[in-house]
Protein backbone atom coordinates (compact mmCIF):
# COMPACT_ATOMS: atom_id res chain seq x y z
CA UNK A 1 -3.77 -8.54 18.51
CA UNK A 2 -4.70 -7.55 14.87
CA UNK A 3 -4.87 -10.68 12.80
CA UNK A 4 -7.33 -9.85 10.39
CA UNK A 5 -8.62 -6.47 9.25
CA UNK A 6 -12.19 -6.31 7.37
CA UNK A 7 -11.93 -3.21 4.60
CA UNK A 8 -15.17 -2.08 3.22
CA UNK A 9 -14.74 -0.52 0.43
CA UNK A 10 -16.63 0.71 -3.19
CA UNK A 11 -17.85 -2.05 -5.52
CA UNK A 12 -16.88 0.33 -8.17
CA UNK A 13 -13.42 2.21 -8.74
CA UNK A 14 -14.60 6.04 -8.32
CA UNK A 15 -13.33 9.15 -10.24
CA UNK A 16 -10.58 9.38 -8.60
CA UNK A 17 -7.15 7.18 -9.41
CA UNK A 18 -5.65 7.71 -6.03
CA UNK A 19 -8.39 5.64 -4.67
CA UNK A 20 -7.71 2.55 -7.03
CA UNK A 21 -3.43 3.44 -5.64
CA UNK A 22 -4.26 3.18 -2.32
CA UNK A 23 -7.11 -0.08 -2.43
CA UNK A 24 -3.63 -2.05 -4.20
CA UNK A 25 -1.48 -0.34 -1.38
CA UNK A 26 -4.06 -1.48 1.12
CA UNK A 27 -3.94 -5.16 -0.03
CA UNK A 28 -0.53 -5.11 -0.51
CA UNK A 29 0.27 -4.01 2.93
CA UNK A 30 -2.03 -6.07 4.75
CA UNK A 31 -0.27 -8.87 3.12
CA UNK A 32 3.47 -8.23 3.74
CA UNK A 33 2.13 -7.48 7.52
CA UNK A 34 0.53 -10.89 7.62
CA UNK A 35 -2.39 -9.75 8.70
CA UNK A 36 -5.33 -11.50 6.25
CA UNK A 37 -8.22 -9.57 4.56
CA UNK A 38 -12.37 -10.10 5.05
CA UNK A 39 -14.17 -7.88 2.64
CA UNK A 40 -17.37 -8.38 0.62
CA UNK A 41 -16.23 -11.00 -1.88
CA UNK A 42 -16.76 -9.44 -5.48
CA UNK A 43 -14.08 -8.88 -7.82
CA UNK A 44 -14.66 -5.76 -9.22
CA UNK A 45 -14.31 -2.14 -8.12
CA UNK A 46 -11.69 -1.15 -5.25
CA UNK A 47 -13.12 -4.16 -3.69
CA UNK A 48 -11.82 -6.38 -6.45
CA UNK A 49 -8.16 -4.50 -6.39
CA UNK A 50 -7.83 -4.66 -2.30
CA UNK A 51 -8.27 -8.37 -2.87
CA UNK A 52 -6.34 -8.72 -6.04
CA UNK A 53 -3.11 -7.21 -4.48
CA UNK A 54 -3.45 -8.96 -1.05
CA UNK A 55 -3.42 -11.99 -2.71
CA UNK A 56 -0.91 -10.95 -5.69
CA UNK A 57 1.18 -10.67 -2.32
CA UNK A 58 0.63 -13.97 -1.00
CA UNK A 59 -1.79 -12.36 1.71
CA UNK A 60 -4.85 -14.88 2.65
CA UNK A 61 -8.28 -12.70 1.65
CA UNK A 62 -11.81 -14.50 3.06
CA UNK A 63 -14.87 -12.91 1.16
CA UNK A 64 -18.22 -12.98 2.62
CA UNK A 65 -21.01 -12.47 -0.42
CA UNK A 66 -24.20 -12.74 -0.43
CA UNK A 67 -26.43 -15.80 -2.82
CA UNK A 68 -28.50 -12.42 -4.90
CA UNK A 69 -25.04 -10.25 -5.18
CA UNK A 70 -22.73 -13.50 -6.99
CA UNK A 71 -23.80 -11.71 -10.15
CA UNK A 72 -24.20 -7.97 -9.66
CA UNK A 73 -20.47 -7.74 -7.49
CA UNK A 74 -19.35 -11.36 -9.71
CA UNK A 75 -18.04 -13.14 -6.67
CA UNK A 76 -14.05 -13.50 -6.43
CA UNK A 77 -13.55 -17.26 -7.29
CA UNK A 78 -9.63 -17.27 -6.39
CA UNK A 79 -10.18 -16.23 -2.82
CA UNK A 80 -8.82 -17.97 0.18
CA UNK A 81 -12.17 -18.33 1.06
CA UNK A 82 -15.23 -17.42 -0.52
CA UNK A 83 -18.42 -17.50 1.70
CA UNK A 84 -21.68 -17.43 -0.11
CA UNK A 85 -24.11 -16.19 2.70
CA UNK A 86 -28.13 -15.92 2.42
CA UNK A 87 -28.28 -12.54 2.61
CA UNK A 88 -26.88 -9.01 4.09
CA UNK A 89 -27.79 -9.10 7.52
CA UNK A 90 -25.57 -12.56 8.03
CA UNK A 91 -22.49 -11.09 5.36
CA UNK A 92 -21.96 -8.09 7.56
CA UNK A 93 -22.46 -10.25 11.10
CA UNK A 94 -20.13 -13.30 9.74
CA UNK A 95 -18.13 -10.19 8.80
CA UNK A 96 -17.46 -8.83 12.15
CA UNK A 97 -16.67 -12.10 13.53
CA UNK A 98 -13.86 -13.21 11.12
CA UNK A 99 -12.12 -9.67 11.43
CA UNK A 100 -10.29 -8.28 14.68
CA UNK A 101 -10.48 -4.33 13.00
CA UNK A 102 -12.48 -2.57 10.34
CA UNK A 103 -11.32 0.12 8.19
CA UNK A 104 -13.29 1.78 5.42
CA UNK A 105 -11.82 2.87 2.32
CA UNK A 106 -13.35 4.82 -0.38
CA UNK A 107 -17.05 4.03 -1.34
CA UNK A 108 -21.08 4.10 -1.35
CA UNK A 109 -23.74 3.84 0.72
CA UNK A 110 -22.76 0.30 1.59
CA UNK A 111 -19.61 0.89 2.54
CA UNK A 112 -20.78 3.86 4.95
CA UNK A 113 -23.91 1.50 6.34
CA UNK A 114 -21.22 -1.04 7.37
CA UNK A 115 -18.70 1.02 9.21
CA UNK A 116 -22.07 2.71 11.05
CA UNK A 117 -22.70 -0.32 11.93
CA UNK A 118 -20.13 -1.21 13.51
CA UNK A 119 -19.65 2.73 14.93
CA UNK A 120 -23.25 1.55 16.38
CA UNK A 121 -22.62 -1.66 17.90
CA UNK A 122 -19.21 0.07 19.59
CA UNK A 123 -21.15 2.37 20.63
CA UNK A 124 -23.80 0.34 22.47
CA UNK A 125 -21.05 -2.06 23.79
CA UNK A 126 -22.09 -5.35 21.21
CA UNK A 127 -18.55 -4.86 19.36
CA UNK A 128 -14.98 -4.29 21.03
CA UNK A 129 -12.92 -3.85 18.24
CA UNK A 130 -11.48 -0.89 16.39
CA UNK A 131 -12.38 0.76 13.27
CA UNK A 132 -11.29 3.59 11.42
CA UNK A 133 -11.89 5.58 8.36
CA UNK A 134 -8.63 6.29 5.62
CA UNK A 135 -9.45 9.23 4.73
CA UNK A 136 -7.83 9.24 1.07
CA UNK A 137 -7.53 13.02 -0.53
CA UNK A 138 -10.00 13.86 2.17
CA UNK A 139 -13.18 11.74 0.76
CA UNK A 140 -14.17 11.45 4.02
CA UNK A 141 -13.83 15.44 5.18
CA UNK A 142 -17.23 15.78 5.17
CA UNK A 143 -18.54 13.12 7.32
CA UNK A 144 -16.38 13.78 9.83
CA UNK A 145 -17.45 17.73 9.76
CA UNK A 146 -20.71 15.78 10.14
CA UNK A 147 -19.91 13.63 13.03
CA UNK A 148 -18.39 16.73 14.99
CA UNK A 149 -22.00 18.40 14.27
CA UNK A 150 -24.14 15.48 15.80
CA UNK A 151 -21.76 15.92 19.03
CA UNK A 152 -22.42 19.64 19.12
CA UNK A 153 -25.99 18.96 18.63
CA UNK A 154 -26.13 16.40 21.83
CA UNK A 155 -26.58 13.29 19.71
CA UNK A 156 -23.47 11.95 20.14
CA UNK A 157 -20.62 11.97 23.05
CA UNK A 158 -17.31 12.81 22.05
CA UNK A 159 -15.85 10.56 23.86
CA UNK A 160 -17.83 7.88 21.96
CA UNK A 161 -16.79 9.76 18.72
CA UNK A 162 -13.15 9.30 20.13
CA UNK A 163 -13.13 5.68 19.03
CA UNK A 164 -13.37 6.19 15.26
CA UNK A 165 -10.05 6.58 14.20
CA UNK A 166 -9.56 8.56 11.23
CA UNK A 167 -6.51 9.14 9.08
CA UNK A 168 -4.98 9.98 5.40
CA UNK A 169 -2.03 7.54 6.33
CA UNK A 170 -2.68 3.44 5.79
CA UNK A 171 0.78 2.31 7.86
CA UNK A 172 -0.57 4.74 10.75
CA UNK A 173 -4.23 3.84 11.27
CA UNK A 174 -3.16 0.46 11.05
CA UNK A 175 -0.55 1.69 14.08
CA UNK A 176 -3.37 3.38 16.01
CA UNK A 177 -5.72 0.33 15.75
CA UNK A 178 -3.38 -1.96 16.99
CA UNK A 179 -3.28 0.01 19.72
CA UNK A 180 -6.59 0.68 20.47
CA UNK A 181 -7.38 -0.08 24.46
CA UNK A 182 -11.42 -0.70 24.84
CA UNK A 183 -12.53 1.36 27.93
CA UNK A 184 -16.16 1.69 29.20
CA UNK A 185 -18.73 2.98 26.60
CA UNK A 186 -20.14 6.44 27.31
CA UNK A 187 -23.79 6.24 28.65
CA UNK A 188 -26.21 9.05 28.67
């Protein structure tokens, strides 16, 4: 059972206006669902708006930041639940506890370290909980040509690549993570 749902997502807005739509569709559905929202804690970027709209909607948002990003994300001071954290390592681990799913919007480098990592820890069997990618206007096209490549080339299973769900439709990845079923990891 999905209760909450972690979104990592860009500390800045991107070129793009779709993605800034569908971060304010994101927290507004999560909301009305009444499942809450972890995410990194700032205010600003698609980060800030994903928060913004959960909570516009009466949806109850926990943000995990660490001490040395307060000032460079400006922490979200009208959170549910703001969690100022030492540093990276224990943001993203508090992170995984709090949320029962992961999905990553839009973003960086950050965003795609944190949804490895938890690809990763699936992978090896730390984690059993879904995650998935929305792939908005196809910003994520390209990784996932990427992923199919590292398969071909023997570094990954498929049926370990199976688990990352991937779609252009919020209401339906949310659908297909509720219904994910954990079976036994894939060893070589």
């Amino acid at each position: 059972m999905i209760k909450k749902i972690c979104v990592y997502c860009g500390s800045h807005p991107g070129t793009d206006p779709t993605y800034t739509q569908v971060a304010k569709e994101t927290g507004r559905f999560l909301a009305k669902e009444g499942i809450g929202l972890v995410y990194g804690g700032g205010c600003r970027g698609l980060m800030g708006i994903v928060a913004d709209a959960a909570l516009a909607e009466g949806g109850s948002v926990i943000g995990v930041i660490p001490e040395a990003l307060m000032n460079v994300e400006q922490g979200h001071k009208q959170l549910t639940r703001l969690e100022v954290v030492p540093n990276m390592h224990v943001r993203k681990e508090m992170m995984m506890q709090e949320a029962d799913a992961f999905i990553a919007l839009p973003g960086g480098i950050g965003t795609l370290e944190e949804i490895f990592e938890v690809f990763t820890w699936h992978q090896l069997g730390f984690l059993e909980k879904p995650f998935g990618l929305l792939n908005v206007n196809g910003y994520y096209d390209h990784l996932i040509q990427f992923l199919a490549n590292t398969v071909d080339k023997g570094f990954l299973k498929q049926a370990n690549l199976d688990y990352l769900q991937v779609d252009r439709d919020l209401e339906t990845l949310v659908d297909r993570l509720k219904g994910y079923t954990r079976v036994p990891v894939t060893k070589w």
